[in-house]
PDB file of N, CA and C in Angstrom:
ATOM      1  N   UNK A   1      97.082 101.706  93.802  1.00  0.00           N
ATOM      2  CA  UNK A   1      96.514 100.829  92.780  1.00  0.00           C
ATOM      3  C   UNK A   1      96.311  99.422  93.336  1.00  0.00           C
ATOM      4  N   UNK A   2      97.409  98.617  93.739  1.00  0.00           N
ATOM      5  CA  UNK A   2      97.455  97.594  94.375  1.00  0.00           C
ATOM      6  C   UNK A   2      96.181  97.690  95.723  1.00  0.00           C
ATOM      7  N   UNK A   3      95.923  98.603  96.171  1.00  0.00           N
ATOM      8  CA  UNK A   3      94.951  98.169  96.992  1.00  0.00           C
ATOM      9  C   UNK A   3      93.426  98.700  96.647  1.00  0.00           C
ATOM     10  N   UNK A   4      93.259  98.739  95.637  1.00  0.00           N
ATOM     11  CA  UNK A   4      92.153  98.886  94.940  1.00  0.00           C
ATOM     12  C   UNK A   4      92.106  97.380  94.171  1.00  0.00           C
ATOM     13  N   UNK A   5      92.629  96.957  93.941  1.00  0.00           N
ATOM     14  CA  UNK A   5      93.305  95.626  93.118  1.00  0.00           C
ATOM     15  C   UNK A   5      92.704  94.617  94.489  1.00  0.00           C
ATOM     16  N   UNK A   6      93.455  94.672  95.730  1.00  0.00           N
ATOM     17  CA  UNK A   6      93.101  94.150  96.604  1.00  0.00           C
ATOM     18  C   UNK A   6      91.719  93.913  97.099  1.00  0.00           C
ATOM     19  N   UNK A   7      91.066  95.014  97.374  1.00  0.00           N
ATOM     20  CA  UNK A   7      89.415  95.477  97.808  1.00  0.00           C
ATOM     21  C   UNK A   7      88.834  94.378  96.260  1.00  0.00           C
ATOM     22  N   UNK A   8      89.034  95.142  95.175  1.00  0.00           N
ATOM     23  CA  UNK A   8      87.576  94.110  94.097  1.00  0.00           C
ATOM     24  C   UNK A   8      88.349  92.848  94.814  1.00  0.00           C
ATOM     25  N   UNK A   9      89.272  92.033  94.756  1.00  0.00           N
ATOM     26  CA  UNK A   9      89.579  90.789  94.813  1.00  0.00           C
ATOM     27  C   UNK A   9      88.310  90.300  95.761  1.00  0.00           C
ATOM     28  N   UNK A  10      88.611  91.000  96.802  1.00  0.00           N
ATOM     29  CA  UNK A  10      87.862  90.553  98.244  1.00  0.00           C
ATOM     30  C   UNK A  10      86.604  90.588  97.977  1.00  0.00           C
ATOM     31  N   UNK A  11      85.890  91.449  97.159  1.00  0.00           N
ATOM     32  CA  UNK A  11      84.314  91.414  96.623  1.00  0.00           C
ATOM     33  C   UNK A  11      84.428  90.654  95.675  1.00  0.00           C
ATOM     34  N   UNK A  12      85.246  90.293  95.099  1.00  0.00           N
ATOM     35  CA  UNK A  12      84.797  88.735  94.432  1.00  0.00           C
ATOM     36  C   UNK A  12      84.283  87.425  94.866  1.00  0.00           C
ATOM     37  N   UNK A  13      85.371  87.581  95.646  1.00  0.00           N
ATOM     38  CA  UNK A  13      85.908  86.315  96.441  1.00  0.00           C
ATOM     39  C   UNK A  13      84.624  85.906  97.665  1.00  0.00           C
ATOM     40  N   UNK A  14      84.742  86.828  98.553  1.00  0.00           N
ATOM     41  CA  UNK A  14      83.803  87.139  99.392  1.00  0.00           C
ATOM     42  C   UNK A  14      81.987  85.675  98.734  1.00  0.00           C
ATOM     43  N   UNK A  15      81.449  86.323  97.980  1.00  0.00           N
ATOM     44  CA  UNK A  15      80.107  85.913  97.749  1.00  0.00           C
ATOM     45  C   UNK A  15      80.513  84.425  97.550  1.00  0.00           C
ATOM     46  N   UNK A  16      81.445  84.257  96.832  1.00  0.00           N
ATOM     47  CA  UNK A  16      81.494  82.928  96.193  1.00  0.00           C
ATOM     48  C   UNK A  16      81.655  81.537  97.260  1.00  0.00           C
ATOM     49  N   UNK A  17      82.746  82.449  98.933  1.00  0.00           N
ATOM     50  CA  UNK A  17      83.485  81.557  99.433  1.00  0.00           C
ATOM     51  C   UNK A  17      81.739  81.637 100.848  1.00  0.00           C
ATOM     52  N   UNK A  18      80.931  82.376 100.380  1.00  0.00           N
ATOM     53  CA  UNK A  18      79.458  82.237 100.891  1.00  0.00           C
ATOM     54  C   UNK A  18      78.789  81.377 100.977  1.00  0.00           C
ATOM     55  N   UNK A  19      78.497  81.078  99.477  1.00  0.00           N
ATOM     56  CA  UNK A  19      77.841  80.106  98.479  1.00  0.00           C
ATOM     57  C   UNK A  19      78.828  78.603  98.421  1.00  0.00           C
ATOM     58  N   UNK A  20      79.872  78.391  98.161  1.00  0.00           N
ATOM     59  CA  UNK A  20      80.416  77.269  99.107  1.00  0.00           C
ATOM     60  C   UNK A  20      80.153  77.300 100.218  1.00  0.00           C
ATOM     61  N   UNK A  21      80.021  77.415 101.271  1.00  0.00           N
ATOM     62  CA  UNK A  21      79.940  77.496 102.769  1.00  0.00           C
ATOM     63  C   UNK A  21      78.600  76.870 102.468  1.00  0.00           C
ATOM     64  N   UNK A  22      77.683  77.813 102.068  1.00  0.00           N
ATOM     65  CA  UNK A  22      76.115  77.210 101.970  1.00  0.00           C
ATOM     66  C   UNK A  22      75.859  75.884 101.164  1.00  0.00           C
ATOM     67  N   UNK A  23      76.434  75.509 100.514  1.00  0.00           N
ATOM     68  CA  UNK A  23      76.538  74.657  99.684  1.00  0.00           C
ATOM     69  C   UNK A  23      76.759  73.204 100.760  1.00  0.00           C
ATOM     70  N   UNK A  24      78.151  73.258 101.179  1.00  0.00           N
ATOM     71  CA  UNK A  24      78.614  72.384 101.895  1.00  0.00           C
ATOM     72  C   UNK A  24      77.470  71.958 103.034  1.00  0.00           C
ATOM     73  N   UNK A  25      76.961  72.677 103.743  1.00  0.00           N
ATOM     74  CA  UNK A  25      76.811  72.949 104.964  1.00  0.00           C
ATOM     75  C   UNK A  25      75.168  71.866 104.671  1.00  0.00           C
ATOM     76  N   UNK A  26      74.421  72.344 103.486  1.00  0.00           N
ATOM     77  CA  UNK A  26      73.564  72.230 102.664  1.00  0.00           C
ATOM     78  C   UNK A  26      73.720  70.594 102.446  1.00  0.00           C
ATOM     79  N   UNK A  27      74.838  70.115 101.566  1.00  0.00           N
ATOM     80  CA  UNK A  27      74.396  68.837 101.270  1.00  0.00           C
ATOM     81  C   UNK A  27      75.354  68.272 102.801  1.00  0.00           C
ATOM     82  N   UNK A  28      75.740  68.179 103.409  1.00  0.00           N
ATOM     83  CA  UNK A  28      75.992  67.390 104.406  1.00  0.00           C
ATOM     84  C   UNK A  28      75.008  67.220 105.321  1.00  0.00           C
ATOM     85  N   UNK A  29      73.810  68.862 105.388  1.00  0.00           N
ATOM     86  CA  UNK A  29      72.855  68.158 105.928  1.00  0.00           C
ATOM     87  C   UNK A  29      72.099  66.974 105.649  1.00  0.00           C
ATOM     88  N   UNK A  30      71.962  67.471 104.025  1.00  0.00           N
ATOM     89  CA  UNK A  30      70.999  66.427 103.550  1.00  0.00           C
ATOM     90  C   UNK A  30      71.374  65.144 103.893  1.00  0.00           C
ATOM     91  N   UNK A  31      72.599  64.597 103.289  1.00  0.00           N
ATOM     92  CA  UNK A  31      73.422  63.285 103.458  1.00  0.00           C
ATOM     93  C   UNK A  31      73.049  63.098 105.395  1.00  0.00           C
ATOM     94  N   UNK A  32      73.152  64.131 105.711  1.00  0.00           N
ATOM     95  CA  UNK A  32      73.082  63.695 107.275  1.00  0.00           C
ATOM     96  C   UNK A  32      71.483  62.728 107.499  1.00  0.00           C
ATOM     97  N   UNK A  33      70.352  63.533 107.302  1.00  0.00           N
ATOM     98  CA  UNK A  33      69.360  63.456 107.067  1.00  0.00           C
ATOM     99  C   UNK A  33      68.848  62.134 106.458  1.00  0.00           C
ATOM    100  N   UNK A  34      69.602  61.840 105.083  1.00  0.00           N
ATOM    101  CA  UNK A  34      69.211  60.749 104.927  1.00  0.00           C
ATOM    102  C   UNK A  34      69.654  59.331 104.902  1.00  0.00           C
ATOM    103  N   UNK A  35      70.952  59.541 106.395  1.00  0.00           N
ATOM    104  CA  UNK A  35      71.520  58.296 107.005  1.00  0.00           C
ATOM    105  C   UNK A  35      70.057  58.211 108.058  1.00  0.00           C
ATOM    106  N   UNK A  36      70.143  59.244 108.925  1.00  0.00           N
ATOM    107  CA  UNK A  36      69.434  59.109 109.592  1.00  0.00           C
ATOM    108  C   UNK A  36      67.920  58.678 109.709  1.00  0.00           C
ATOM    109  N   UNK A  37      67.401  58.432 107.869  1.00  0.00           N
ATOM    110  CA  UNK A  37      65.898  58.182 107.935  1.00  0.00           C
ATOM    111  C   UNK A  37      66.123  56.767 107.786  1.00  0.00           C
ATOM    112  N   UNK A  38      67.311  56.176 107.034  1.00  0.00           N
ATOM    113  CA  UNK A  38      67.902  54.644 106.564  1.00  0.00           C
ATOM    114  C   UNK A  38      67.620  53.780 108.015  1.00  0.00           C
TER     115      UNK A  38
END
């Protein structure tokens, strides 16, 4: 049970800790971007 419990966790978790990653990665470019046009 517990590792069925385990597995969904990880398909939860998984997409979300994606979409942060992209997120981050995303506005630091931007911010990068628009020191660099200043």
């Amino acid at each position: 049970m517990s590792e069925i419990v385990k597995s969904a966790v990880m398909l939860a978790v998984w997409p979300v800790l994606i979409y942060a990653t992209y997120r981050f990665c995303f506005w630091s470019l931007k911010s990068y971007l628009k020191r660099e046009q200043s």
